[in-house]
Protein backbone atom coordinates (compact mmCIF):
# COMPACT_ATOMS: atom_id res chain seq x y z
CA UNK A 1 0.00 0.00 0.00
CA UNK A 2 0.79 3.69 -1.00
CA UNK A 3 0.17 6.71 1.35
CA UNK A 4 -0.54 9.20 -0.09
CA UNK A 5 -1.57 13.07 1.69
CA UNK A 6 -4.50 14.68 0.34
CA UNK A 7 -5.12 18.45 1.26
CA UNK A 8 -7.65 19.61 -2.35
CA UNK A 9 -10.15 17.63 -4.16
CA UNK A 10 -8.98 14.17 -3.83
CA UNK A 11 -10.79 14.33 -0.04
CA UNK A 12 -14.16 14.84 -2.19
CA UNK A 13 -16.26 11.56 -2.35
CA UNK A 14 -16.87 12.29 -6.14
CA UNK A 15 -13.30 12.34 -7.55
CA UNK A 16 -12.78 9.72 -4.74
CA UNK A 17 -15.53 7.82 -7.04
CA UNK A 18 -14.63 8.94 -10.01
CA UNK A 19 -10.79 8.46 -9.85
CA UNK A 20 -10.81 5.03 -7.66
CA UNK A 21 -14.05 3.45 -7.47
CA UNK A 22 -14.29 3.60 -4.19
CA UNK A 23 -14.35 5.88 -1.03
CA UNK A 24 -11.36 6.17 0.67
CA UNK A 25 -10.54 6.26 4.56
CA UNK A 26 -7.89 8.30 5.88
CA UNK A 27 -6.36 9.76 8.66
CA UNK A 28 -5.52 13.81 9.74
CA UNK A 29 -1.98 14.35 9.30
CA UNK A 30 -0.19 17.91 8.41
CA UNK A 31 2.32 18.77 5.89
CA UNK A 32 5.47 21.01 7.27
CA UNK A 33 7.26 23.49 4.78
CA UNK A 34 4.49 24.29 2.67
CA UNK A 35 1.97 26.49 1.75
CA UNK A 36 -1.29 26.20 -0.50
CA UNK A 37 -1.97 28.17 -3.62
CA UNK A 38 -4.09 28.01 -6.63
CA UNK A 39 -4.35 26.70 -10.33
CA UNK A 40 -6.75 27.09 -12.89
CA UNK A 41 -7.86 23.60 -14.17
CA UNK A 42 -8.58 23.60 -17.72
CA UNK A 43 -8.97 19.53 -18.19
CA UNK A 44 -12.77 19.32 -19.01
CA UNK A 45 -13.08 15.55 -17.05
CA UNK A 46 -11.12 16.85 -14.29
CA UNK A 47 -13.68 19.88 -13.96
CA UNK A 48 -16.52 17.46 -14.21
CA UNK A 49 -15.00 15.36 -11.61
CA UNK A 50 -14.39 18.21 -8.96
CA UNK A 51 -17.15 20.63 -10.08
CA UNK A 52 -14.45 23.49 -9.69
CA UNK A 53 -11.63 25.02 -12.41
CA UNK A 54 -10.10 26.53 -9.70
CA UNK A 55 -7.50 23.78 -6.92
CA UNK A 56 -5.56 23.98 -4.45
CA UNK A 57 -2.01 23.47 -5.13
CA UNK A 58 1.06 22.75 -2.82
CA UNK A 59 4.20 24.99 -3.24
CA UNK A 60 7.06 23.93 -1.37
CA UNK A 61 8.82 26.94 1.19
CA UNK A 62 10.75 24.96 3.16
CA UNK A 63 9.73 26.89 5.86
CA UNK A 64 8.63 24.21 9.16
CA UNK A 65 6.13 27.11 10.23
CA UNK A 66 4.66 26.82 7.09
CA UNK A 67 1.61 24.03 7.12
CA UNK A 68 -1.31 22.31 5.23
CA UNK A 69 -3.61 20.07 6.81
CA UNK A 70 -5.10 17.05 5.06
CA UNK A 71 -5.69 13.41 5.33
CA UNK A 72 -3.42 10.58 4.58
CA UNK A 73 -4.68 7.75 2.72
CA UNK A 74 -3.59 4.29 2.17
CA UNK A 75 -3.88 3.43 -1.83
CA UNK A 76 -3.04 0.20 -4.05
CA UNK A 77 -0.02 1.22 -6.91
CA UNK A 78 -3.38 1.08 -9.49
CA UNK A 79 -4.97 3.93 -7.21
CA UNK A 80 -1.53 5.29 -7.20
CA UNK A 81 -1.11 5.36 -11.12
CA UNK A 82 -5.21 6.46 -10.85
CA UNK A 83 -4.80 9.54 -8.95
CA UNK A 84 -1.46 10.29 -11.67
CA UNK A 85 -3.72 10.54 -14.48
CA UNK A 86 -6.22 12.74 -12.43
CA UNK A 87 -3.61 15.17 -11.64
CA UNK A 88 -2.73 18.18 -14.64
CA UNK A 89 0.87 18.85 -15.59
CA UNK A 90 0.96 21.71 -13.31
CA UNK A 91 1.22 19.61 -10.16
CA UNK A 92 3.93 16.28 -9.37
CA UNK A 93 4.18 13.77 -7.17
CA UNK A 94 7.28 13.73 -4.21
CA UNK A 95 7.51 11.75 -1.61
CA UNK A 96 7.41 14.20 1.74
CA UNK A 97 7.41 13.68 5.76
CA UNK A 98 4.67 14.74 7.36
CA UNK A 99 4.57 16.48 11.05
CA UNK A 100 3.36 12.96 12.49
CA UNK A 101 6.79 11.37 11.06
CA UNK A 102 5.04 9.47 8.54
CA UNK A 103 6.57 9.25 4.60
CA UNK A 104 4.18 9.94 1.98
CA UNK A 105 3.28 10.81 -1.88
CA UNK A 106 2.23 14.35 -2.24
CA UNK A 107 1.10 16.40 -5.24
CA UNK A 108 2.50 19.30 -5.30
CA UNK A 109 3.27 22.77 -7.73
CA UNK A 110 5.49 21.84 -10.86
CA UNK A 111 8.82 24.05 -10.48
């Protein structure tokens, strides 16, 4: 299993749906040296999925005062891969440490 730290629309049950199949469970965790800004969306399924053109997207500060709070949740590879092709080519994925300890995929601003 995959964990993987969701602070934007993959915490919606509809993308959940949509993207997976499935409603996921997770746990609160928070993400240190980071902020949250946003991106427009212009990927019509993605939209549709969401119901916003507007998402939250990480961009890394480095600064530990700096949070996000979200919810870790534990994914198969395939819901790995999934949630891949639901992210746009503005955000990537990096593995990060999160304020509990725990390691985890993150999707964060393309720099």
């Amino acid at each position: 299993m995959e964990a993987l730290f969701s602070y934007g629309t993959l915490q919606q049950s509809q993308v959940q749906l949509d993207t997976f199949g499935r409603l996921l469970e997770g746990e609160h965790d928070t993400l240190l040296g980071y902020r949250v800004d946003e991106v427009k969306i212009t990927d019509a399924a993605v939209i549709a999925s969401s119901g916003k053109d507007i998402h939250p997207i990480l961009v890394r500060t480095g600064d530990k005062s700096d949070t996000v709070k979200g919810m870790v949740f534990l994914i198969t590879d395939d819901e790995l891969t999934q949630a891949d092709n639901y992210e746009v080519d503005e955000y990537h994925r990096v593995m990060a440490t999160l304020a509990s300890g725990k390691q985890c995929w993150i999707y964060a601003a393309t720099e």
